[in-house]
C-alpha atoms as a PDB file:
ATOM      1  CA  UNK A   1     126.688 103.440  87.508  1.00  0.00           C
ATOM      2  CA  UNK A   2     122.907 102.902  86.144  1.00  0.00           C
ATOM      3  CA  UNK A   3     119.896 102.535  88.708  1.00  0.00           C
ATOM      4  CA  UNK A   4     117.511  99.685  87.690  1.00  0.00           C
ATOM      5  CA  UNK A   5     115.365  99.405  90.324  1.00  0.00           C
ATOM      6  CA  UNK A   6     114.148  97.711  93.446  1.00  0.00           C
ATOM      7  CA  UNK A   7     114.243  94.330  94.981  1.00  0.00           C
ATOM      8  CA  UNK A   8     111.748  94.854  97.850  1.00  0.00           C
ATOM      9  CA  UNK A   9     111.886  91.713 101.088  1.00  0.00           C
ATOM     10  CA  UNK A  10     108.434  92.066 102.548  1.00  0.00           C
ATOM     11  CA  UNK A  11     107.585  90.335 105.916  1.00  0.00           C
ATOM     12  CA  UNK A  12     106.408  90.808 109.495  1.00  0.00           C
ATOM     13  CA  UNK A  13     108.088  89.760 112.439  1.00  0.00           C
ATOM     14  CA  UNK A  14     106.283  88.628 115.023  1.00  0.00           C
ATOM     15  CA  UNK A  15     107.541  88.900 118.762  1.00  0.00           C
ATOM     16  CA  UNK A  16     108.177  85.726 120.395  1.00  0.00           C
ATOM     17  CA  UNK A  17     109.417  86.348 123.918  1.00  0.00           C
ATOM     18  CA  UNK A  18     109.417  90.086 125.522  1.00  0.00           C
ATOM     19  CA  UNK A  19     111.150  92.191 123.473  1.00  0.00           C
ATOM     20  CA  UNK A  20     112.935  95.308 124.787  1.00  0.00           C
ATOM     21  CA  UNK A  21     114.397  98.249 121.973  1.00  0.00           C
ATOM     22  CA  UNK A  22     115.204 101.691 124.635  1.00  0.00           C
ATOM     23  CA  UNK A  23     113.783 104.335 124.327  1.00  0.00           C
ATOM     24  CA  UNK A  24     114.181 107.826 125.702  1.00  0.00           C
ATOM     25  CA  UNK A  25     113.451 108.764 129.230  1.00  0.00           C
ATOM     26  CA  UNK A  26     113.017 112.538 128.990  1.00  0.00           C
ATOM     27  CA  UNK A  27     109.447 113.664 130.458  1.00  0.00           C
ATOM     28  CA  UNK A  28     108.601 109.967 132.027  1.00  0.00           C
ATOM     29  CA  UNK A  29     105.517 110.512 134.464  1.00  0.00           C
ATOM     30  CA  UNK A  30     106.034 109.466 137.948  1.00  0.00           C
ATOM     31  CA  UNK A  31     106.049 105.932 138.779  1.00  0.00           C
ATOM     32  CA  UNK A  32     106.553 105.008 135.284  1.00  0.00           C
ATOM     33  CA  UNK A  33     109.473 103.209 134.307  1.00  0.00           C
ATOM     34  CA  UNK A  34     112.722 104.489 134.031  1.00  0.00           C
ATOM     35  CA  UNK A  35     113.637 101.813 131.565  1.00  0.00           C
ATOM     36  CA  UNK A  36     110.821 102.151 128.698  1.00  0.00           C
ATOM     37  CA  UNK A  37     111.146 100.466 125.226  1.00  0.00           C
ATOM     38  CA  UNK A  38     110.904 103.104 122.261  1.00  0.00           C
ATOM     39  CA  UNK A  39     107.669 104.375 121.225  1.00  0.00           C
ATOM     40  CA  UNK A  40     106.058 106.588 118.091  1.00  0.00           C
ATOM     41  CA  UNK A  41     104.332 109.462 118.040  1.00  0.00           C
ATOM     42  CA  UNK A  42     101.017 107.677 118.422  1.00  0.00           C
ATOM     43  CA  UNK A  43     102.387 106.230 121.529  1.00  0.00           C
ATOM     44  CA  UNK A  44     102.946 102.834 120.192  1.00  0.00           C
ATOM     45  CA  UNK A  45     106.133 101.022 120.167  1.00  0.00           C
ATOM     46  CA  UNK A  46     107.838 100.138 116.995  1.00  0.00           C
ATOM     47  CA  UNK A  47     111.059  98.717 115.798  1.00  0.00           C
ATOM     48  CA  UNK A  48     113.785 101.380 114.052  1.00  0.00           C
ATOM     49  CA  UNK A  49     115.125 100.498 110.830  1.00  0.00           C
ATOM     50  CA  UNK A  50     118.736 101.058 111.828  1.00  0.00           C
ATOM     51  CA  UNK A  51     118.025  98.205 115.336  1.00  0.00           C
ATOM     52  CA  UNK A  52     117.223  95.337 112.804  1.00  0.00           C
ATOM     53  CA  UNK A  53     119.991  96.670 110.512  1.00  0.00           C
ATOM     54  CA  UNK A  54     122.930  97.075 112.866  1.00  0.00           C
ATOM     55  CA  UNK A  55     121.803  93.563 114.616  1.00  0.00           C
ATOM     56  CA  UNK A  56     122.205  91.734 110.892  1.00  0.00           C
ATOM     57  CA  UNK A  57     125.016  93.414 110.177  1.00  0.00           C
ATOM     58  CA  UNK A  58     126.535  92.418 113.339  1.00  0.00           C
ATOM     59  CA  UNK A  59     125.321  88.698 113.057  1.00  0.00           C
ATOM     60  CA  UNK A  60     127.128  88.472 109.324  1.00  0.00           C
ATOM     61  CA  UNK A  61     130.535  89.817 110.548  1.00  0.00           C
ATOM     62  CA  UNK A  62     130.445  87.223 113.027  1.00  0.00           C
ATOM     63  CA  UNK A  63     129.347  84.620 110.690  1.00  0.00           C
ATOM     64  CA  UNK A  64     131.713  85.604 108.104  1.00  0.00           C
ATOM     65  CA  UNK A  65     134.398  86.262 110.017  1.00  0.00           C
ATOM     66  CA  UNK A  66     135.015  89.217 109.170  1.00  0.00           C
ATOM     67  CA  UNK A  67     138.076  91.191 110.933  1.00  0.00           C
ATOM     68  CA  UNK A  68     136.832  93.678 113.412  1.00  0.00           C
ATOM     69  CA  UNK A  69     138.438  97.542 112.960  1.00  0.00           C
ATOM     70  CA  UNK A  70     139.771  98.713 116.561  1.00  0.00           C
ATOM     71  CA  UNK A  71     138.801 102.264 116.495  1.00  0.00           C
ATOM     72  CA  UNK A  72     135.022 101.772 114.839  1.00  0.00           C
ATOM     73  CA  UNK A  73     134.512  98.690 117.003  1.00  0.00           C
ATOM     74  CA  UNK A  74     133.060  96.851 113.667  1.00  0.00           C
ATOM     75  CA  UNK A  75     134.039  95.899 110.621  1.00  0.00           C
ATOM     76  CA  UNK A  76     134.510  98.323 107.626  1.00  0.00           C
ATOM     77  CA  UNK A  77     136.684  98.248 104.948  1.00  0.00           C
ATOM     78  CA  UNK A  78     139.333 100.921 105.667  1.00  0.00           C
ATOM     79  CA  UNK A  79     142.033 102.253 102.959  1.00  0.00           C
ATOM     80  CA  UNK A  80     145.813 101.056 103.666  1.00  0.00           C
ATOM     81  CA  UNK A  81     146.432 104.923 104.527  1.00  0.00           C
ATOM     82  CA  UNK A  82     144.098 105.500 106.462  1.00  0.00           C
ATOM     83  CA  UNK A  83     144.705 102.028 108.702  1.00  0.00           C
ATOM     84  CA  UNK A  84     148.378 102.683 108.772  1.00  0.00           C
ATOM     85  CA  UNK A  85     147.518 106.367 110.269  1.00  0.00           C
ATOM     86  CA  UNK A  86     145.366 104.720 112.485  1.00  0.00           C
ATOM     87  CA  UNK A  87     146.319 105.044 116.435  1.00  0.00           C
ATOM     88  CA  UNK A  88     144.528 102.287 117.476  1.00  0.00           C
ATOM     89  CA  UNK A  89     145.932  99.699 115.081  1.00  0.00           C
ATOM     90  CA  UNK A  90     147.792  97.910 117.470  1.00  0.00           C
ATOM     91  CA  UNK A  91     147.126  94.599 118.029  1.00  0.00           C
ATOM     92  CA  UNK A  92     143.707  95.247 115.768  1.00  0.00           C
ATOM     93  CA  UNK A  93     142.243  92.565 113.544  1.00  0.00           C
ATOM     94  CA  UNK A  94     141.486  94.900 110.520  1.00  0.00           C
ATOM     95  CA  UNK A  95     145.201  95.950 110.748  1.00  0.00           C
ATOM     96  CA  UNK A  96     146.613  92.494 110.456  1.00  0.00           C
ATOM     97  CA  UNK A  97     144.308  91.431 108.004  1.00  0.00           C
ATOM     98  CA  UNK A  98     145.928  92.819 104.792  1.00  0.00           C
ATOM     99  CA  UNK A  99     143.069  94.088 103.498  1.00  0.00           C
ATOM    100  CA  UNK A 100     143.303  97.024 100.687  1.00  0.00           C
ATOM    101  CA  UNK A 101     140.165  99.125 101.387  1.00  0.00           C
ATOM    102  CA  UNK A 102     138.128  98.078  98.629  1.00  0.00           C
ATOM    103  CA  UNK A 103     134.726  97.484  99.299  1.00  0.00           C
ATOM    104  CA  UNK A 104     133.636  93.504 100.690  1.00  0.00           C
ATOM    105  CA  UNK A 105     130.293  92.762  99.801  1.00  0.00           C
ATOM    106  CA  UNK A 106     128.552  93.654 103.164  1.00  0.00           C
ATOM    107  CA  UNK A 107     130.005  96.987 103.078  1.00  0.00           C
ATOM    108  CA  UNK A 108     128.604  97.249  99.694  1.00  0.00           C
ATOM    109  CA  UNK A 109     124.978  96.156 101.164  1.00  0.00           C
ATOM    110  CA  UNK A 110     125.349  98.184 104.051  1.00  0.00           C
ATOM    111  CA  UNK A 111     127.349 100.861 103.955  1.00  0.00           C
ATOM    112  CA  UNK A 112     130.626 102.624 105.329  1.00  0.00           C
ATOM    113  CA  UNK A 113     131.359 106.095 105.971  1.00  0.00           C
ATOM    114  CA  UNK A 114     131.949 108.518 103.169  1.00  0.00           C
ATOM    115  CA  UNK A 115     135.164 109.208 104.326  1.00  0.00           C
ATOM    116  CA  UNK A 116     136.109 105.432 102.965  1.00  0.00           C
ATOM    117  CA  UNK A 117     133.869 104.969 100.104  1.00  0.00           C
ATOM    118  CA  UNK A 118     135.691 104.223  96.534  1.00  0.00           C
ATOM    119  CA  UNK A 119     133.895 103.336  93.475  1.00  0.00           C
ATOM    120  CA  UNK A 120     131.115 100.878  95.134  1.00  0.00           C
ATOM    121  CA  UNK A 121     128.515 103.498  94.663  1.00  0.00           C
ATOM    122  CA  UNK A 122     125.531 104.021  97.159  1.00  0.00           C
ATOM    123  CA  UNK A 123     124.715 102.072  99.964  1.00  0.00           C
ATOM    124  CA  UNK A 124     122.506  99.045  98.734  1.00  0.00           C
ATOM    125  CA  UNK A 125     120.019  98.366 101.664  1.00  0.00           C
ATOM    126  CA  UNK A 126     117.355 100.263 103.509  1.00  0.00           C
ATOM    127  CA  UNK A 127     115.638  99.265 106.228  1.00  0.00           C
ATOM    128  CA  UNK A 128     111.945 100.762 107.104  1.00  0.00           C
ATOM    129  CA  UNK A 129     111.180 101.512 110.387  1.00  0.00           C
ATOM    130  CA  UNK A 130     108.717  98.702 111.359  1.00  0.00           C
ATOM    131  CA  UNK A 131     105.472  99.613 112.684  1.00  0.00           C
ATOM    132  CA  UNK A 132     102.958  97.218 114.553  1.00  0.00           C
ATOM    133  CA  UNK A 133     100.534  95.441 112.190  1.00  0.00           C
ATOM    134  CA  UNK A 134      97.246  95.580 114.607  1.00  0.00           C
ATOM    135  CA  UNK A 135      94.903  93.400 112.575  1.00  0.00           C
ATOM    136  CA  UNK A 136      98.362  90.179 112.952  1.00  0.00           C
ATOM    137  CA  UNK A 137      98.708  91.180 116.439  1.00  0.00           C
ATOM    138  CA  UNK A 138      97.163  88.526 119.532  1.00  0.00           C
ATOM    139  CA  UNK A 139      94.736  89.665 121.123  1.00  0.00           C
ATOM    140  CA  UNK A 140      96.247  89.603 124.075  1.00  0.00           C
ATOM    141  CA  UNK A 141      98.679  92.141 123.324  1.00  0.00           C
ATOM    142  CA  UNK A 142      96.668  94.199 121.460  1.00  0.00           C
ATOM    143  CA  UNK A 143      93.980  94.526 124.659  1.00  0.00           C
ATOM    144  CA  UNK A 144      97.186  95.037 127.134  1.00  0.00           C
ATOM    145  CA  UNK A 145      98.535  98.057 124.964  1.00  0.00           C
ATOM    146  CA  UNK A 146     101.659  95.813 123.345  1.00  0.00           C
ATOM    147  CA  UNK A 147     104.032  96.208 126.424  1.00  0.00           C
ATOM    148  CA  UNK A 148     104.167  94.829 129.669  1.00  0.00           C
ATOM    149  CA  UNK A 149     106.832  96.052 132.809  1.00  0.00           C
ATOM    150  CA  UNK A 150     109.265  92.968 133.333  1.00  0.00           C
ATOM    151  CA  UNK A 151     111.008  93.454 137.063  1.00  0.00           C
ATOM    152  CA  UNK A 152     114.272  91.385 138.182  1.00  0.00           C
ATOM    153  CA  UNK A 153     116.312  91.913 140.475  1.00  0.00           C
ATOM    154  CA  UNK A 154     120.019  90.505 141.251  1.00  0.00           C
ATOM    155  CA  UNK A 155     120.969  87.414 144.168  1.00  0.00           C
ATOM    156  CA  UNK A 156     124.186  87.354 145.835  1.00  0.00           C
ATOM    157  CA  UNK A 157     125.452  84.239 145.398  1.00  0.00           C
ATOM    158  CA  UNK A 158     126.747  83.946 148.548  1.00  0.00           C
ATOM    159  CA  UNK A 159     124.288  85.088 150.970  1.00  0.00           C
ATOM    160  CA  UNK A 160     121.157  84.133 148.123  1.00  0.00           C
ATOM    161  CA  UNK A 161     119.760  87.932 149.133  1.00  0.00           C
ATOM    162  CA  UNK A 162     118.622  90.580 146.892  1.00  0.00           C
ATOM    163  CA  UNK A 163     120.872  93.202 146.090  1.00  0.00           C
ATOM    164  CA  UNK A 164     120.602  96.438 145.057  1.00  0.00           C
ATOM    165  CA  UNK A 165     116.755  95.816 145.043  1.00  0.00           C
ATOM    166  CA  UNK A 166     114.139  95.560 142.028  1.00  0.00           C
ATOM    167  CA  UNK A 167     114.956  96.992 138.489  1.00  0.00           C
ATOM    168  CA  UNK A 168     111.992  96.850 135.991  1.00  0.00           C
ATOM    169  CA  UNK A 169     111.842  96.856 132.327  1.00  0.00           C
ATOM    170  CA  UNK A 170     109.543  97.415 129.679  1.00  0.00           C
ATOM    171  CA  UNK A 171     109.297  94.932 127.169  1.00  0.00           C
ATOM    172  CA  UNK A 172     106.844  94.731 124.074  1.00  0.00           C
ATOM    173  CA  UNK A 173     103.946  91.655 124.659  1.00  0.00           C
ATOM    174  CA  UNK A 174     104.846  88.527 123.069  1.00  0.00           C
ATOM    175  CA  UNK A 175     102.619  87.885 120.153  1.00  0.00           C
ATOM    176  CA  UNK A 176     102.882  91.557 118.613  1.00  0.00           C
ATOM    177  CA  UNK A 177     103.408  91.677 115.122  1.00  0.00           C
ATOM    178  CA  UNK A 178     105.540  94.492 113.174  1.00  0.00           C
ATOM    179  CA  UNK A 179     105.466  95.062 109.172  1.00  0.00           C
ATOM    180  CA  UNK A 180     109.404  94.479 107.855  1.00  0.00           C
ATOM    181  CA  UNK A 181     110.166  96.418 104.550  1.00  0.00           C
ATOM    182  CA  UNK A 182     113.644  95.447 103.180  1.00  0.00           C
ATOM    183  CA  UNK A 183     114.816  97.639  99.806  1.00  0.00           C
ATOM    184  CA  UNK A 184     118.033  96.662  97.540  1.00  0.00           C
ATOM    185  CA  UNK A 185     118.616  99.002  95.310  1.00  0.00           C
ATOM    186  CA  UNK A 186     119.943  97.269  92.350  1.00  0.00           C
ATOM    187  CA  UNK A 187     122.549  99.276  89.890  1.00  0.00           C
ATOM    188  CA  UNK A 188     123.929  97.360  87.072  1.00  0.00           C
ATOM    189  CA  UNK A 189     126.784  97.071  89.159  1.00  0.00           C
ATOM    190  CA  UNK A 190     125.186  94.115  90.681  1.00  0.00           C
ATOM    191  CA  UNK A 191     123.239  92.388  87.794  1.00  0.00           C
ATOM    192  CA  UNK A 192     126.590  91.994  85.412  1.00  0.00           C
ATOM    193  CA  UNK A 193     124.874  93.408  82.442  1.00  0.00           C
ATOM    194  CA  UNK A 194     121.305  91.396  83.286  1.00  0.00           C
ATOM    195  CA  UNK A 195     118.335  93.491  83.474  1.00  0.00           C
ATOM    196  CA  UNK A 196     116.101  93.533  86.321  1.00  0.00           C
ATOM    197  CA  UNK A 197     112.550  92.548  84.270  1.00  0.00           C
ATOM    198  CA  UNK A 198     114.311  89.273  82.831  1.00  0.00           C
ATOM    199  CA  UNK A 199     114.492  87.799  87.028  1.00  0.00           C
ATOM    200  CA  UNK A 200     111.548  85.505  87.464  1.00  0.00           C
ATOM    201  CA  UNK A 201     113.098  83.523  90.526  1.00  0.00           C
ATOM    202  CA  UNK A 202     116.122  83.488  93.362  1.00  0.00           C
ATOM    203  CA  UNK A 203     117.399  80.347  91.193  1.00  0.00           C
ATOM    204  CA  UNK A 204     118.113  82.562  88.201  1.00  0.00           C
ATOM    205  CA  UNK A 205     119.198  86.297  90.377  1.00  0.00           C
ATOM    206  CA  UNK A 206     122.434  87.309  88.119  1.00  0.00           C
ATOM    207  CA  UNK A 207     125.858  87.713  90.304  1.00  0.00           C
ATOM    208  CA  UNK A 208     126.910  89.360  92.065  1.00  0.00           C
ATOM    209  CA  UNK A 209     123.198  90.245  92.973  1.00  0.00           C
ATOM    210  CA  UNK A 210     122.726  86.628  94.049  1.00  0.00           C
ATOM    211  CA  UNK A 211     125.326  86.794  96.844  1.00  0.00           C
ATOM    212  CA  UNK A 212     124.947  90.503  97.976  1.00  0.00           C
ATOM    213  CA  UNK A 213     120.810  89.717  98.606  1.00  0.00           C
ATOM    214  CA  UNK A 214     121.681  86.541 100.255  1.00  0.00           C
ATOM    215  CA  UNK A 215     123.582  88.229 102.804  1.00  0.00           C
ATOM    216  CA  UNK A 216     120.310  90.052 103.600  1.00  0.00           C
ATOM    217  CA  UNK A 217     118.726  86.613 104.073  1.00  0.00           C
ATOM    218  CA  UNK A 218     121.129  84.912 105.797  1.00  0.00           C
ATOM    219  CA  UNK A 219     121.366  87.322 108.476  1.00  0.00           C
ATOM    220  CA  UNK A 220     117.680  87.381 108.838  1.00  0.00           C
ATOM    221  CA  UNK A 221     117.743  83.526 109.279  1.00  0.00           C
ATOM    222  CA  UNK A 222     120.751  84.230 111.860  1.00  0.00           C
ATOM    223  CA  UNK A 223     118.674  86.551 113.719  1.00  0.00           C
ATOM    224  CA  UNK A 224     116.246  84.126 114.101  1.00  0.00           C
ATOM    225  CA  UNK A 225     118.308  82.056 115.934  1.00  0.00           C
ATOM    226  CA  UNK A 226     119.941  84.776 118.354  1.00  0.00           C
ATOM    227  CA  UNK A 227     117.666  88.020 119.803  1.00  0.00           C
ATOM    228  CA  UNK A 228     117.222  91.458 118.701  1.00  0.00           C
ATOM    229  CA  UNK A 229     117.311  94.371 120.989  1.00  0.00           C
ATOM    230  CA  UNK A 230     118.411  94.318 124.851  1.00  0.00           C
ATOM    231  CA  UNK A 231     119.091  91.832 127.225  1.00  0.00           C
ATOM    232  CA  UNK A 232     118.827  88.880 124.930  1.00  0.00           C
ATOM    233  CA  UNK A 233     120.790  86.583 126.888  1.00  0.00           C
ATOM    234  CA  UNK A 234     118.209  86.854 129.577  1.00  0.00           C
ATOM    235  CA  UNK A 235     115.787  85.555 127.542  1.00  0.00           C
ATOM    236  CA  UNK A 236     114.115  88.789 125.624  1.00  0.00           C
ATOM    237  CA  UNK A 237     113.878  89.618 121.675  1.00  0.00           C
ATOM    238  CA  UNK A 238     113.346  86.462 120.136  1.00  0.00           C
ATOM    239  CA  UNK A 239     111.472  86.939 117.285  1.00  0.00           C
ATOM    240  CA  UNK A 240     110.235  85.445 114.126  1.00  0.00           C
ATOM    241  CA  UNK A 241     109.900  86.474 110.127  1.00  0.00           C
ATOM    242  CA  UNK A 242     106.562  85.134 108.973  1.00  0.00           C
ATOM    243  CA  UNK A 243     105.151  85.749 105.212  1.00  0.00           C
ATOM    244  CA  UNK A 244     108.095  86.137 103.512  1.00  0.00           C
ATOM    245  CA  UNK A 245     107.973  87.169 100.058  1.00  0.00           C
ATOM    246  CA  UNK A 246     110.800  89.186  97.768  1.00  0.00           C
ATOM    247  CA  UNK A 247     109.810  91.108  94.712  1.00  0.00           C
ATOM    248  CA  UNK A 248     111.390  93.253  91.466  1.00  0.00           C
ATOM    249  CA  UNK A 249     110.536  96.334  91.156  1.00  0.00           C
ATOM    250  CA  UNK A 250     112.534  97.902  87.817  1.00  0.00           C
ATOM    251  CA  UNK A 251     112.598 101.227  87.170  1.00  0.00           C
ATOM    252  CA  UNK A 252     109.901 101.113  84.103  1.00  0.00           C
ATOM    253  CA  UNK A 253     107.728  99.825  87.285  1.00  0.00           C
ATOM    254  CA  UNK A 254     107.430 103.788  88.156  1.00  0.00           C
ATOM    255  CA  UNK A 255     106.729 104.721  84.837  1.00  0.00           C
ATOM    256  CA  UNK A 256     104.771 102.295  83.148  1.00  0.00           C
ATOM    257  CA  UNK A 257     102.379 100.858  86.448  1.00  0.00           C
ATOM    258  CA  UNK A 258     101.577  97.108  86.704  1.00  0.00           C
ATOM    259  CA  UNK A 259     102.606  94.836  89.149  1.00  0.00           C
ATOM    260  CA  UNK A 260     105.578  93.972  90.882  1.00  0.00           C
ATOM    261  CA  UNK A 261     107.638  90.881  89.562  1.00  0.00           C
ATOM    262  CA  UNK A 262     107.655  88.524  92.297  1.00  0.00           C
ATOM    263  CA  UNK A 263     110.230  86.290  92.755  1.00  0.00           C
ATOM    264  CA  UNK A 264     109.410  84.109  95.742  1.00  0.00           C
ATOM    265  CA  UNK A 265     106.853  83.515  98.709  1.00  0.00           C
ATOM    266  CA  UNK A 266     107.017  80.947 101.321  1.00  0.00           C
ATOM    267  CA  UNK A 267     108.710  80.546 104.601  1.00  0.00           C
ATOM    268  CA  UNK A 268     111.803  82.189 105.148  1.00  0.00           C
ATOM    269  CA  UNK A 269     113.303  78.938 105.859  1.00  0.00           C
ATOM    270  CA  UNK A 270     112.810  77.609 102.263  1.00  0.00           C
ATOM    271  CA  UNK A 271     114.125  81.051 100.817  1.00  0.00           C
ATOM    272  CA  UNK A 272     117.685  79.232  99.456  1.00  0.00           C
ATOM    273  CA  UNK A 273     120.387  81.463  97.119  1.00  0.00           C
END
């Protein structure tokens, strides 16, 4: 299998309504929150890589209904052996779904477990931990640190009192802004013989290329639409992708210097494959 290159998704997302991605409560000063969203080294919050990868992933097995393995508790393409050795197989969707173990096209994008890999090569995608662009950020945020504490508490029903009393969150501001970096690596598995330098636009991507980076933006138009990180049905982590552009980087790229091919740069909305 031959490496050609890159296809690089370049964005930012901005935040849209309090968005809350844990973080670890070890060392937490007194009186600080015991719920606190995940920070950096420079005290910052950002998003990790694998948060916006596991949420897309999840949003395309839903969307393409894709059956869900029992014992990993998502879907992955298991070998018959190792599904009919499986102790939790009973009444499990990936067991009754006939499926050989070869690799679908999402677990070719993103990934399964050594242990079930066959001849699909590498994982395709990688997601880039996605740091706060400052200079994109409101104001607002940017003066209140990024992150705000967000308290709620629960009402009996019954008796409409409190109970249990106040539990507080911290969520990042509305109107912070994160830089997205989205690599596919692109073997000529993917291109069908094509080479990378000869793609000018989405319309003319070679299969199975076409449909294994659409998956990418599909789920990023799904996630759009639903929340990323905690307590999403409460309101939190809706977000939005804003200058959204996709370039080609082949391998003579990183030999030979000039500039990227790109291939499209507009509103994620009007990115069609």
């Amino acid at each position: 299998m031959k490496f050609l290159g890159f296809i690089k998704i370049s964005s930012n997302l901005r935040v849209l309504t309090g968005l809350h991605i844990g973080g670890s409560t070890g060392g937490i000063a007194i009186g600080a929150t015991d719920n606190p969203v995940i920070k950096g080294a420079d005290g910052k919050p950002y998003i990790p890589g694998s948060s916006l990868k596991g949420k897309i992933r999840s949003l395309l097995e839903l969307a393409e209904g894709l059956p869900i393995c029992n014992k990993l508790g998502r879907h992955e393409c298991v070998s018959k052996s190792k599904c009919e050795g499986c102790d939790s197989k009973t009444d499990c969707e990936y067991a009754k779904s006939g499926y050989t173990g070869e690799a679908c096209d999402l677990c070719i994008v993103f990934g399964r477990a050594g242990e079930y890999k066959t001849n699909e090569g590498p994982t395709r995608v990688i997601f880039r931990d996605c740091k706060i662009n400052e200079e994109l950020s409101d104001k607002e945020a940017r003066k209140a640190g990024y992150t705000e504490i967000k308290y709620e508490n629960a009402i009996n029903r019954i008796t409409s009192k409190v109970e249990y009393g106040l539990r507080d969150s911290e969520r990042v501001l509305p109107g912070t802004v994160f830089d997205v970096e989205i690599l596919y690596r692109v073997f000529d598995a993917d291109t069908n013989g094509a080479e990378l330098s000869d793609i000018k636009s989405l319309e003319n991507l070679p299969d199975p290329l076409k449909k294994r980076l659409g998956l990418i933006i599909k789920g990023m138009k799904l996630l759009e639409e639903d929340y990323l990180g905690g307590c999403g049905t409460r309101g939190y982590g809706k977000i939005k992708f804003e200058n959204f552009k996709i370039e080609v980087l082949p391998t003579d790229y990183f030999v030979k210097g000039g500039e990227p091919i790109k291939i499209f740069e507009s509103e994620l909305k009007e990115a069609k494959i």
